[in-house]
Protein backbone atom coordinates (compact mmCIF):
# COMPACT_ATOMS: atom_id res chain seq x y z
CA UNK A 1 -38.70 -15.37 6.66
CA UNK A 2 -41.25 -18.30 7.74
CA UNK A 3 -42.53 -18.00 3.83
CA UNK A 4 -39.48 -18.40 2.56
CA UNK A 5 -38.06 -21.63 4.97
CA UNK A 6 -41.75 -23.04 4.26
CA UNK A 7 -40.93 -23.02 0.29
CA UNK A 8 -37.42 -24.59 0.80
CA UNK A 9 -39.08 -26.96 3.25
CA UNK A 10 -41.97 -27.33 0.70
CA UNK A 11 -39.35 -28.59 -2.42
CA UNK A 12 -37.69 -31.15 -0.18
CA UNK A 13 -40.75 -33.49 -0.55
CA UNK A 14 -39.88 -33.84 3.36
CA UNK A 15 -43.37 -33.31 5.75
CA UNK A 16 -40.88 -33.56 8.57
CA UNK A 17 -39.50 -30.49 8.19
CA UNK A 18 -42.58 -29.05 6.77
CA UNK A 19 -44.65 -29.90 9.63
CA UNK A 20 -42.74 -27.94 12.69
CA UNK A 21 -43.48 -24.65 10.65
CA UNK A 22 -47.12 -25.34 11.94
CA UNK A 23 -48.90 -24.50 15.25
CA UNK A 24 -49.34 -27.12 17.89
CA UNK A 25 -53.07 -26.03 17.37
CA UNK A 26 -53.64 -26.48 13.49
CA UNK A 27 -51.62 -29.43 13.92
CA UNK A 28 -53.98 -31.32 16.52
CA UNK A 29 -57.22 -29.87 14.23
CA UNK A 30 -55.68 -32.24 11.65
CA UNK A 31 -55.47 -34.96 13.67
CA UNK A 32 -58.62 -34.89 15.29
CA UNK A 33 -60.41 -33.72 11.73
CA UNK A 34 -59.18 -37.65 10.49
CA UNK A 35 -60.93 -40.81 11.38
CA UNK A 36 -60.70 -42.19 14.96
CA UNK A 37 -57.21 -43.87 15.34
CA UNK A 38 -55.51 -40.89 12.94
CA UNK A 39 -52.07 -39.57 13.93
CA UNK A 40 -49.36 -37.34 13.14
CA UNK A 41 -47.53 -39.72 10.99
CA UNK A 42 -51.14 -39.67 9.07
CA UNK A 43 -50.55 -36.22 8.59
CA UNK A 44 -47.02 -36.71 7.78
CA UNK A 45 -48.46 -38.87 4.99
CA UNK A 46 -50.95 -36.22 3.98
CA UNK A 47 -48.64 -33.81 3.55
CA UNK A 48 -45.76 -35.80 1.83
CA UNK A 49 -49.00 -36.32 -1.40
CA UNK A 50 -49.43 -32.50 -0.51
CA UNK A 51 -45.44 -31.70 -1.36
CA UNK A 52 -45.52 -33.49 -5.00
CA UNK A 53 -46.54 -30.05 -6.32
CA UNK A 54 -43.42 -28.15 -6.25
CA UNK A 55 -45.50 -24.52 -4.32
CA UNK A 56 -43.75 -21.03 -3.67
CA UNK A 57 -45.19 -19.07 -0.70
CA UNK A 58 -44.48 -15.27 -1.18
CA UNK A 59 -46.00 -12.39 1.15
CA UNK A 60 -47.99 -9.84 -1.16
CA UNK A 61 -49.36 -8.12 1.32
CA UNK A 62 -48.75 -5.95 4.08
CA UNK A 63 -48.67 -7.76 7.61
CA UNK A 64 -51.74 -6.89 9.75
CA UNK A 65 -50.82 -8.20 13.23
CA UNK A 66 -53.93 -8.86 16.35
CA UNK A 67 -51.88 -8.22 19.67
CA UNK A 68 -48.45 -9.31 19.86
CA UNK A 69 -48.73 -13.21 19.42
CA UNK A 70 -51.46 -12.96 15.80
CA UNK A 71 -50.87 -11.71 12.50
CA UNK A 72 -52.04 -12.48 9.43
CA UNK A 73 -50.80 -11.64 6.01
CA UNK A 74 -52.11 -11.87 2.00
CA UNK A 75 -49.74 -14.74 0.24
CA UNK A 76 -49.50 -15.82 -3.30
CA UNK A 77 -49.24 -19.49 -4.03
CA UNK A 78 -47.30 -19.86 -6.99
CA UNK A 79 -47.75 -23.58 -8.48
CA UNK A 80 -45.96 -23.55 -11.67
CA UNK A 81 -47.72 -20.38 -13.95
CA UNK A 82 -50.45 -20.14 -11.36
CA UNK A 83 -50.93 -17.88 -8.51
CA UNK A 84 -53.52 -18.07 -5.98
CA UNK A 85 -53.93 -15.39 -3.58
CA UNK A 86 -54.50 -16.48 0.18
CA UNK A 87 -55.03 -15.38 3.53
CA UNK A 88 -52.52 -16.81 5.93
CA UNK A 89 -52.85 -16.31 10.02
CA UNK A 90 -49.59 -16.89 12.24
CA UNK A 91 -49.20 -16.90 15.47
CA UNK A 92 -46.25 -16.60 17.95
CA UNK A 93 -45.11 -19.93 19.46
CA UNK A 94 -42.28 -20.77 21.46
CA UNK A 95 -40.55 -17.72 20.61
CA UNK A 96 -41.02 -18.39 16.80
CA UNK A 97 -43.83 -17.54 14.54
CA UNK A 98 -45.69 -20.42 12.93
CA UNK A 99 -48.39 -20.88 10.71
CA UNK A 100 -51.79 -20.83 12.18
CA UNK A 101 -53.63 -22.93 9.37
CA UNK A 102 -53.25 -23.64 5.49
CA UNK A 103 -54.64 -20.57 4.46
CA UNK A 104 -58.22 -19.21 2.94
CA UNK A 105 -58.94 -17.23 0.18
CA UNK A 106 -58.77 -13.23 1.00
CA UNK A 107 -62.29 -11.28 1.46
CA UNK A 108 -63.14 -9.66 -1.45
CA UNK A 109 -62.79 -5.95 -1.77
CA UNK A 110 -65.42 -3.81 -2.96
CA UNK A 111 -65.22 -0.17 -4.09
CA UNK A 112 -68.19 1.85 -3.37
């Protein structure tokens, strides 16, 4: 369900509602990670260059949860024709799950 409110919230073009699907956490790494002075509205900024690429999140992979409050899932990022698979953590905030970062690319598998 967060995937799927985070590509509505993605095709708005509006960071404000993009940005509450975030932890408090990841959200205070990206302030800190800017230049002294750098806020949220920064951020806000960041993301509203971000949402000019029209993105679909969709879960393709099985939810692997850490304890009750962590879980982290394999996405595909759909931009246009292209997919990129990612790694997305969540975590349990407030009663609602958020997401933990901006994803990674998964491990590789290997078949021995």
């Amino acid at each position: 369900a967060l995937l799927a409110e985070l590509s509505a919230c993605w095709a708005t073009g509006d960071p404000s509602l993009v940005l509450p699907l975030f932890s408090e956490v990841f959200l205070e790494r990206l302030i800190s990670s800017g230049p002294p002075g750098t806020s949220i509205l920064d951020v806000a900024a960041l993301f509203e260059e971000l949402q000019r690429a029209p993105v679909i999140f969709e879960r393709t992979g099985e939810v692997q949860t850490d304890g009750p409050r962590q879980a982290e899932a394999e996405v595909t990022l759909r931009i246009g024709v292209d997919e990129t698979p990612q790694q997305f953590d969540f975590i349990l905030e407030g009663g609602r799950w958020k997401l933990a970062d901006l994803a990674v690319p998964p491990e590789p598998t290997t078949d021995d």
